[in-house]
Protein backbone atom coordinates (compact mmCIF):
# COMPACT_ATOMS: atom_id res chain seq x y z
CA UNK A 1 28.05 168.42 150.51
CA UNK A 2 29.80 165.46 148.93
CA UNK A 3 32.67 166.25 146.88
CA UNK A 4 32.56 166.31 142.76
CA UNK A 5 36.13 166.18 142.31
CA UNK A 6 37.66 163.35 140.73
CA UNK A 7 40.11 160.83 141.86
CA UNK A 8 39.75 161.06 145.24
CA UNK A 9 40.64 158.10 146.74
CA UNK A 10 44.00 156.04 146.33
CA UNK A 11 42.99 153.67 143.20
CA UNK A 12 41.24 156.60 141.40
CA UNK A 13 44.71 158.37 141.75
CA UNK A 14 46.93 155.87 140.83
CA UNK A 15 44.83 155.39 137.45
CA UNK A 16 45.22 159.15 136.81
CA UNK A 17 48.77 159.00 137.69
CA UNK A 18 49.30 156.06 135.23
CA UNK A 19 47.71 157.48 132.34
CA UNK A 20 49.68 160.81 132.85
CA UNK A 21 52.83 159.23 133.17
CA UNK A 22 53.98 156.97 130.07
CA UNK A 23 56.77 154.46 130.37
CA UNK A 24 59.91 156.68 129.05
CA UNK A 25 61.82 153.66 128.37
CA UNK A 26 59.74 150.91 127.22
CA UNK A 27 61.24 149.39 124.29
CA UNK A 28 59.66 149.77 121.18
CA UNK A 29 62.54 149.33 118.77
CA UNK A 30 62.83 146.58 115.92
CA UNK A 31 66.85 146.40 115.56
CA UNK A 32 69.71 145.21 117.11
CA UNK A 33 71.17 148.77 117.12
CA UNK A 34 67.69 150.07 118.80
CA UNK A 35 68.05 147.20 121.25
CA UNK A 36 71.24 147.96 122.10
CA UNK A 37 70.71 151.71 122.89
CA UNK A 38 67.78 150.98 124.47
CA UNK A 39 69.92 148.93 127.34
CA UNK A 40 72.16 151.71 127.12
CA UNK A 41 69.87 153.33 129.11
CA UNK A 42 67.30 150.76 131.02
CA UNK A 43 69.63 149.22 132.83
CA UNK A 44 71.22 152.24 134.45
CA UNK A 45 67.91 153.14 135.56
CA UNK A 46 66.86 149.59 136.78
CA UNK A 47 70.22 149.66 138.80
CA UNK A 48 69.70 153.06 140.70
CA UNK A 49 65.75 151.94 141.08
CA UNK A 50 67.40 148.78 142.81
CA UNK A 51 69.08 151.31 145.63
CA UNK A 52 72.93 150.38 146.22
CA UNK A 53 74.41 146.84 147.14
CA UNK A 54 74.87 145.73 150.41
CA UNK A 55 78.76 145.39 151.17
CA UNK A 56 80.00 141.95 150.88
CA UNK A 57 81.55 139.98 153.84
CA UNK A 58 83.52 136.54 153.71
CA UNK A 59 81.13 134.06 153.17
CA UNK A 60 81.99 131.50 155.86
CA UNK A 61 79.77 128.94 154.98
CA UNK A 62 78.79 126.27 157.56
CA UNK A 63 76.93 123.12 157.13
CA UNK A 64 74.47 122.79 160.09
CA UNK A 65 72.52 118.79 158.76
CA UNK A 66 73.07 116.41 156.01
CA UNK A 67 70.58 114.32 154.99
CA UNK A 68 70.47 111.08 153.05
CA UNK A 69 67.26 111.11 150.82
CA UNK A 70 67.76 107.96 149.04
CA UNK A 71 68.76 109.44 145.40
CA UNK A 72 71.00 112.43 146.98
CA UNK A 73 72.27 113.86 149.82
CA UNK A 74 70.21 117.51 151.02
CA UNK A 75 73.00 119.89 153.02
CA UNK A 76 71.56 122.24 155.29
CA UNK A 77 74.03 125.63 155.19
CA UNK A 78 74.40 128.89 156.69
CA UNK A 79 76.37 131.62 154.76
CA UNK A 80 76.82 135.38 155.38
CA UNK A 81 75.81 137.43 152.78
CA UNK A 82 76.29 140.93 153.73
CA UNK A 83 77.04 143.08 157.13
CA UNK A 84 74.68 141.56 159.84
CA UNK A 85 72.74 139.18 157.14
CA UNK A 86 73.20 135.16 157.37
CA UNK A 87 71.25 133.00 154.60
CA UNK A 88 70.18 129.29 155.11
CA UNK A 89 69.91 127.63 152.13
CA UNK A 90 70.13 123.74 150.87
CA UNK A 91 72.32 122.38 148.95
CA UNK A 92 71.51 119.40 147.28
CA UNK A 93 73.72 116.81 145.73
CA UNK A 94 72.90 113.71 143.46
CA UNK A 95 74.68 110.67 144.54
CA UNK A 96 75.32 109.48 140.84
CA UNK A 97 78.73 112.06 140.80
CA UNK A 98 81.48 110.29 140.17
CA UNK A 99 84.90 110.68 142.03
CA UNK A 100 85.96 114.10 140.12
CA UNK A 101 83.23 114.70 138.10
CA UNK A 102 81.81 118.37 137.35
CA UNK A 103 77.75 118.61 136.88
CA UNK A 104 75.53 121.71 135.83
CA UNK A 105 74.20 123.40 138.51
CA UNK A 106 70.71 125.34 139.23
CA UNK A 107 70.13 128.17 141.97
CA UNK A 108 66.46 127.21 142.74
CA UNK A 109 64.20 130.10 143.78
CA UNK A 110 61.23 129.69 146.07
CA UNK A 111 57.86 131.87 146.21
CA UNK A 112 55.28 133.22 148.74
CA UNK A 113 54.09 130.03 149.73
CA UNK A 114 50.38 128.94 149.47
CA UNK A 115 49.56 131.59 151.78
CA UNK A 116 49.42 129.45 154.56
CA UNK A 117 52.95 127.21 155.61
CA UNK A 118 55.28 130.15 153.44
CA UNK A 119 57.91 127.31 154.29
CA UNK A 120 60.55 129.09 151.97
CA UNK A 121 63.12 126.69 150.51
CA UNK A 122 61.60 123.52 152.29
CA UNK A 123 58.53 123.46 149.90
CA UNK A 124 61.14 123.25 147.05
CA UNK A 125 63.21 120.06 148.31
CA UNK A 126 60.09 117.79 149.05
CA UNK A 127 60.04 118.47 153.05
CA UNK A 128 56.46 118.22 154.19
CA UNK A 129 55.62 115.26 151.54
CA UNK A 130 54.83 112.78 154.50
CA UNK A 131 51.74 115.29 155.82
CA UNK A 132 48.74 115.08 153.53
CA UNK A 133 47.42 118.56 153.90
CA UNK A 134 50.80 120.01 153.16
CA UNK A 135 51.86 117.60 150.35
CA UNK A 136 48.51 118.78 149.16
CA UNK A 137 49.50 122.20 148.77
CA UNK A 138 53.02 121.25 147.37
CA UNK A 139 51.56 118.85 145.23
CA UNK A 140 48.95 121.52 143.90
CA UNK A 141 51.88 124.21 142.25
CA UNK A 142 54.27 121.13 142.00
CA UNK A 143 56.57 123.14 144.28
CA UNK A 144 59.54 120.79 145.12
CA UNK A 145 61.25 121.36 141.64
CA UNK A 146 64.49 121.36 143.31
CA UNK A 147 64.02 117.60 144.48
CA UNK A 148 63.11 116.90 140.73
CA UNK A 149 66.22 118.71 139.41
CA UNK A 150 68.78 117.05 141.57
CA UNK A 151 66.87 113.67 140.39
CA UNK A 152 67.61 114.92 137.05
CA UNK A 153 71.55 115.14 138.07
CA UNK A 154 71.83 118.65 138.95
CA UNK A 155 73.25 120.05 141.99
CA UNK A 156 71.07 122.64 143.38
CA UNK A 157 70.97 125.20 145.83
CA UNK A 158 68.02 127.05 147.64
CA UNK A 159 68.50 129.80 150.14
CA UNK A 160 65.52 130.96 151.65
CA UNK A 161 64.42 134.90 151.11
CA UNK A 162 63.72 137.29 153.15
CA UNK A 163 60.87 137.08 155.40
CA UNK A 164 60.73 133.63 154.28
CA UNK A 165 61.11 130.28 155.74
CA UNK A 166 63.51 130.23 158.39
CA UNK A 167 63.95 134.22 158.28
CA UNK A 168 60.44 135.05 159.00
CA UNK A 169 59.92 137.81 161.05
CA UNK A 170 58.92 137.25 164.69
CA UNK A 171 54.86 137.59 164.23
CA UNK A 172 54.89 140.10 167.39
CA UNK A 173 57.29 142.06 165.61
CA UNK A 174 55.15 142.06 162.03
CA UNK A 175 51.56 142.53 164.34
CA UNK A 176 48.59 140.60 163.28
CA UNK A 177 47.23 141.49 160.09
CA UNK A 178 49.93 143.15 158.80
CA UNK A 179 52.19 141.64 155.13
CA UNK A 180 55.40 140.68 156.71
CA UNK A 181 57.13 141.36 153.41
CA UNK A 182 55.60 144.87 153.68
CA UNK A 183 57.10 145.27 157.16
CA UNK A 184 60.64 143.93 156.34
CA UNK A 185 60.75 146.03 153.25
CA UNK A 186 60.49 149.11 154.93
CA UNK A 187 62.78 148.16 157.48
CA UNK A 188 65.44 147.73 155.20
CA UNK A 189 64.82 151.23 153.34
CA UNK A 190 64.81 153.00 156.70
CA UNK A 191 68.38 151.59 156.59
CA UNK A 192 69.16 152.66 152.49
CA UNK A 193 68.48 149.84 151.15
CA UNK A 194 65.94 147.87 148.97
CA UNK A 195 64.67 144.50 150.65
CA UNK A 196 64.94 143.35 146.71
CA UNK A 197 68.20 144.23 146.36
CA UNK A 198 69.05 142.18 149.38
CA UNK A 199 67.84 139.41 147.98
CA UNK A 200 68.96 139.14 145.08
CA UNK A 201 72.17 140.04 146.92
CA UNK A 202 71.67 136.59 148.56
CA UNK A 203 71.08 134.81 145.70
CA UNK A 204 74.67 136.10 143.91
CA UNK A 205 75.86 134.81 146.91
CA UNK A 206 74.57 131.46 146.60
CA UNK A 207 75.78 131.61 143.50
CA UNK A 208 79.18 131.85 144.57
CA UNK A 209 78.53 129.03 146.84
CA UNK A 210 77.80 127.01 143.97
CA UNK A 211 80.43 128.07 141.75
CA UNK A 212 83.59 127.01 144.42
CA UNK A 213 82.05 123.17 144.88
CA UNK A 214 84.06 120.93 143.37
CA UNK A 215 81.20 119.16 142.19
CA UNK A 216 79.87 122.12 139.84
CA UNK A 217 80.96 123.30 136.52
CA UNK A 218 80.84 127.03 136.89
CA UNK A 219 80.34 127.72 133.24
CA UNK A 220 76.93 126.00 133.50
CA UNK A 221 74.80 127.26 136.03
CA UNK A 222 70.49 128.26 135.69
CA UNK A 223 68.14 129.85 137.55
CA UNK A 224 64.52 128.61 137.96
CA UNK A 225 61.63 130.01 139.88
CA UNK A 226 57.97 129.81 140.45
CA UNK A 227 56.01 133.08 141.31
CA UNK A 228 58.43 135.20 143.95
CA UNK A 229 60.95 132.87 142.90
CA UNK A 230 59.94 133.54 139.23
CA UNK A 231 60.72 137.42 139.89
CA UNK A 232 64.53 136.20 141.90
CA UNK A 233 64.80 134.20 138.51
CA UNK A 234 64.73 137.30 136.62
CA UNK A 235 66.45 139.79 138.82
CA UNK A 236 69.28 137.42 139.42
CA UNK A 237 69.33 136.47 135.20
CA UNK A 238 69.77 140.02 134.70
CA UNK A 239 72.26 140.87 137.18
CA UNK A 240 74.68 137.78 137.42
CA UNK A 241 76.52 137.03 134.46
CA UNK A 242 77.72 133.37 135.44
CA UNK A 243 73.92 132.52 135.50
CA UNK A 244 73.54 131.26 131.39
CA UNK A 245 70.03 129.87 131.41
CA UNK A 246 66.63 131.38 133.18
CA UNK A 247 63.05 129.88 133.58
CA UNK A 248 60.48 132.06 134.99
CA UNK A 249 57.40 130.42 136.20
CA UNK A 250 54.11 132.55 136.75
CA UNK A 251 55.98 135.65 136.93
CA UNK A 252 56.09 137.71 133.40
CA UNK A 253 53.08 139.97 133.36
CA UNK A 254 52.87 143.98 134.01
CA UNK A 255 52.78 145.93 136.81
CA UNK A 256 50.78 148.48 135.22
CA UNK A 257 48.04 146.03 133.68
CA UNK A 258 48.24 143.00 136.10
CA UNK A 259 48.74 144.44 139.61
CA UNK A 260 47.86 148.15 139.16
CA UNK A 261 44.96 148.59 137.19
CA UNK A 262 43.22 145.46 137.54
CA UNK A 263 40.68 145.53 140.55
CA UNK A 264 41.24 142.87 143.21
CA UNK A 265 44.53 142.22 141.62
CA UNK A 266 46.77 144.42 143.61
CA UNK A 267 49.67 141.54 143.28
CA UNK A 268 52.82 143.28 144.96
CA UNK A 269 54.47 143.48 148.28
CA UNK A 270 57.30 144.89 150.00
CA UNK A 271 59.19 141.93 148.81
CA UNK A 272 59.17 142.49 145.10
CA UNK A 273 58.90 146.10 144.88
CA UNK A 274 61.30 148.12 142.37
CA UNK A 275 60.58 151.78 143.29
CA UNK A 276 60.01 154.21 139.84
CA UNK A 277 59.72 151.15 137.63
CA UNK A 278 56.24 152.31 135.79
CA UNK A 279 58.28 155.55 135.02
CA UNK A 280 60.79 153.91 132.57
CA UNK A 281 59.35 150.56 131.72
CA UNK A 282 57.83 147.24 133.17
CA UNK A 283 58.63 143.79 133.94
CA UNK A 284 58.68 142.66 130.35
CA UNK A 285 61.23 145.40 129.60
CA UNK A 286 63.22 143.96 132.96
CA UNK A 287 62.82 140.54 131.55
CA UNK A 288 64.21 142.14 127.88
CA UNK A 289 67.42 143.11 130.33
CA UNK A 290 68.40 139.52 130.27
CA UNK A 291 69.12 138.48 126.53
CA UNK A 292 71.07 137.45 124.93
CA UNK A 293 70.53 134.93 127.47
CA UNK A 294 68.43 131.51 126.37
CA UNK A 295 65.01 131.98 128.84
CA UNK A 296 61.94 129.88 128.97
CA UNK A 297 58.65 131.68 130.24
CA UNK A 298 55.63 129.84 131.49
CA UNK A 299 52.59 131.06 132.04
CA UNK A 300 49.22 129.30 133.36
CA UNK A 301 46.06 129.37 131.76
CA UNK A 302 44.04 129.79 135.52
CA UNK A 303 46.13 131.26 137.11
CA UNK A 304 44.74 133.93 139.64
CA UNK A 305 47.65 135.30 140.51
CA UNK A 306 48.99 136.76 137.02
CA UNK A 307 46.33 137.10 135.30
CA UNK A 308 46.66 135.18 131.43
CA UNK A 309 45.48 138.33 129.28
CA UNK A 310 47.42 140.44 130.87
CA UNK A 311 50.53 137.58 130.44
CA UNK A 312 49.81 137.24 126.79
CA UNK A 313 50.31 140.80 125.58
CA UNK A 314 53.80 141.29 128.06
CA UNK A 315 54.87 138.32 126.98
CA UNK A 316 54.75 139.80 123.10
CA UNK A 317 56.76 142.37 124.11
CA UNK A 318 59.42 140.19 125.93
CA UNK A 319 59.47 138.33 121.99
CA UNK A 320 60.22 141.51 120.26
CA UNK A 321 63.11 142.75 122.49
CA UNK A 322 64.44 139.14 122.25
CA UNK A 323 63.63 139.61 118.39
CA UNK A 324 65.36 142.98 118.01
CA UNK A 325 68.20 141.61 120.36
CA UNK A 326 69.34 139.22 117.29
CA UNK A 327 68.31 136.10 119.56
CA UNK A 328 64.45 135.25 118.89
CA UNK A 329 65.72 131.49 118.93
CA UNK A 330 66.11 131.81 122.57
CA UNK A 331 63.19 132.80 123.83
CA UNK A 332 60.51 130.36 123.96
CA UNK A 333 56.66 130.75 126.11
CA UNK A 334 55.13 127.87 127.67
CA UNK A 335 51.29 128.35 128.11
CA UNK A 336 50.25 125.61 130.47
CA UNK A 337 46.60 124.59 131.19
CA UNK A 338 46.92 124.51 134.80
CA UNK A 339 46.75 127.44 137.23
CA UNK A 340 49.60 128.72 139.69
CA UNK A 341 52.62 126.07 139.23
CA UNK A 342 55.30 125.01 138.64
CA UNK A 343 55.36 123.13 134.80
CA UNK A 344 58.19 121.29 134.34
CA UNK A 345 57.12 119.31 130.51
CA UNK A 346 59.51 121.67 128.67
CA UNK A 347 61.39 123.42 131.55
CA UNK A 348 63.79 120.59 132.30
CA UNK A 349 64.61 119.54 128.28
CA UNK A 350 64.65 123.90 127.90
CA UNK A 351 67.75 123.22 130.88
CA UNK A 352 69.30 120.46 129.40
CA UNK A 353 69.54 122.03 125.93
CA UNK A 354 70.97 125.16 127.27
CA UNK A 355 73.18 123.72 130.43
């Protein structure tokens, strides 16, 4: 005899769960007072959600390729981030420094992928361009926004994630049909830690890469980031002081609308997972984490991946913590027309104002 019980299966659970289980710590002063008591206490629960840091090591950087590319110079590097953990990342440097001269500087932050090359940092510098299917793809989220900032005169640096790019995981190690970023990220908790934590781990690093080059001024260095790089924009905002300017790309949405309760949504992976978040709060509380720092969100219109009624209503919230915060002024939404991508119209004058 079939059962009559509710909430059986996994979703039907999870929606119970959810409406059981308000957000203790979503914000919902008005005040700078409220906002300030109200990061009192978010952020030491974000932090212990986040697991503990992984140890640091000497860096040791070591530059494996340089490439001319006609308006700057792309370094390919290897650094070591943490016990056991190297990073490759590029560095990219405009040729229009002068002898001596100290630029603002951008950590670039690269996504999933299309779903089909998940090339890592190489989307983001332009490599590919000269294939037509792939320069398709790139072309489609404009995804080399690290070629268009060092045009602009910035330096930049992208390490690649983990499992991205050149730290994929060895496909008979993952199995067929199974999300490597689900694999990896349970790998790293059977060892204590988050796989998030790592990298934004790596990314602080690569911040300190940046910060040491005699070609960057370390008092003005941004974070961008389109989709998984949109989530590293925000993580590392939050939890890097020397980073003064954020734009997150595609990102800003909830968990509990967006990726939970939505059918077909389902939008997380081992990669980007924050264990308890849904009991205190949600990404636009995360995001709230970061001001008084200036940050630009964009959001598109069609885009399938975060969903634009669910954006609309988290991004509201984001605008009154900002509001409460004392800093309304620097906050500013850009709702694009386009779907998944990259939209740089008022990103890049958003940088230049702020860096």
């Amino acid at each position: 005899m079939p059962t009559t019980r509710a909430n059986v299966n996994a979703y039907d659970a999870v929606q119970a769960m959810l409406a059981a289980m308000p957000a203790r710590l979503q914000f919902s002063g008005s005040t700078q007072a409220d906002y300030c008591a109200w990061r009192s206490h978010l952020l030491p629960a974000y932090l212990a959600s986040l697991g503990p840091w992984p140890e640091s090591v000497p860096l040791q950087p070591e530059l494996a390729e340089e490439t001319d590319c006609g308006s700057h110079r792309r370094l390919r590097l290897y650094y070591n981030s943490s016990p056991g953990v190297t990073v490759p990342a590029y560095l990219l440097l405009p040729k229009s420094l002068a002898a001596g001269e100290r630029r603002p500087a951008l950590i670039a932050c690269h996504g999933h992928g299309d779903g089909i090359y998940n090339d890592g940092k190489d989307d983001l510098v332009g490599l590919g361009l000269d294939d037509p299917d792939r320069a398709a793809s790139i072309r489609s989220q404009n995804l080399d926004y690290a070629k268009q900032a060092v045009e602009l005169g910035y330096v930049v640096i992208v390490p690649d994630w983990l499992p991205f790019g050149e730290r994929r995981a060895p496909a008979e190690w993952v199995r067929e049909g199974r999300d490597p970023c689900n694999v990896v990220g349970m790998a790293w908790q059977y060892l204590g830690y988050t796989l998030l934590a790592q990298n934004i781990w790596d990314g602080m690093r690569a911040v300190d890469i940046l910060a040491a080059r005699p070609e960057v001024d370390p008092s003005r260095i941004g974070v961008i980031g389109l989709s998984y790089g949109g989530t590293m924009a925000m993580h590392l905002a939050i939890n890097d002081p020397r980073l003064k300017v954020a734009v997150i790309s595609g990102y800003i949405s909830t968990v509990r609308g967006d990726a939970i309760t939505m059918r077909g949504a389902a939008n997380f992976c081992g990669s980007q997972h924050l264990p308890g978040l849904l009991r205190y709060g949600d990404i636009p509380d995360l995001a709230g984490l970061i001001a008084p720092k200036p940050l630009l969100a964009q959001a598109g219109q069609k885009d399938s991946c975060f969903i634009i009624e669910d954006v609309r209503p988290a991004v509201q919230r984001l605008q009154a913590i900002y509001e409460a915060a004392g800093c309304a002024e620097r906050l500013t939404y850009d709702e694009h027309p386009y779907e998944h991508s990259w939209h740089g119209a008022q990103a890049w004058p958003w940088l230049e104002r702020w860096l």
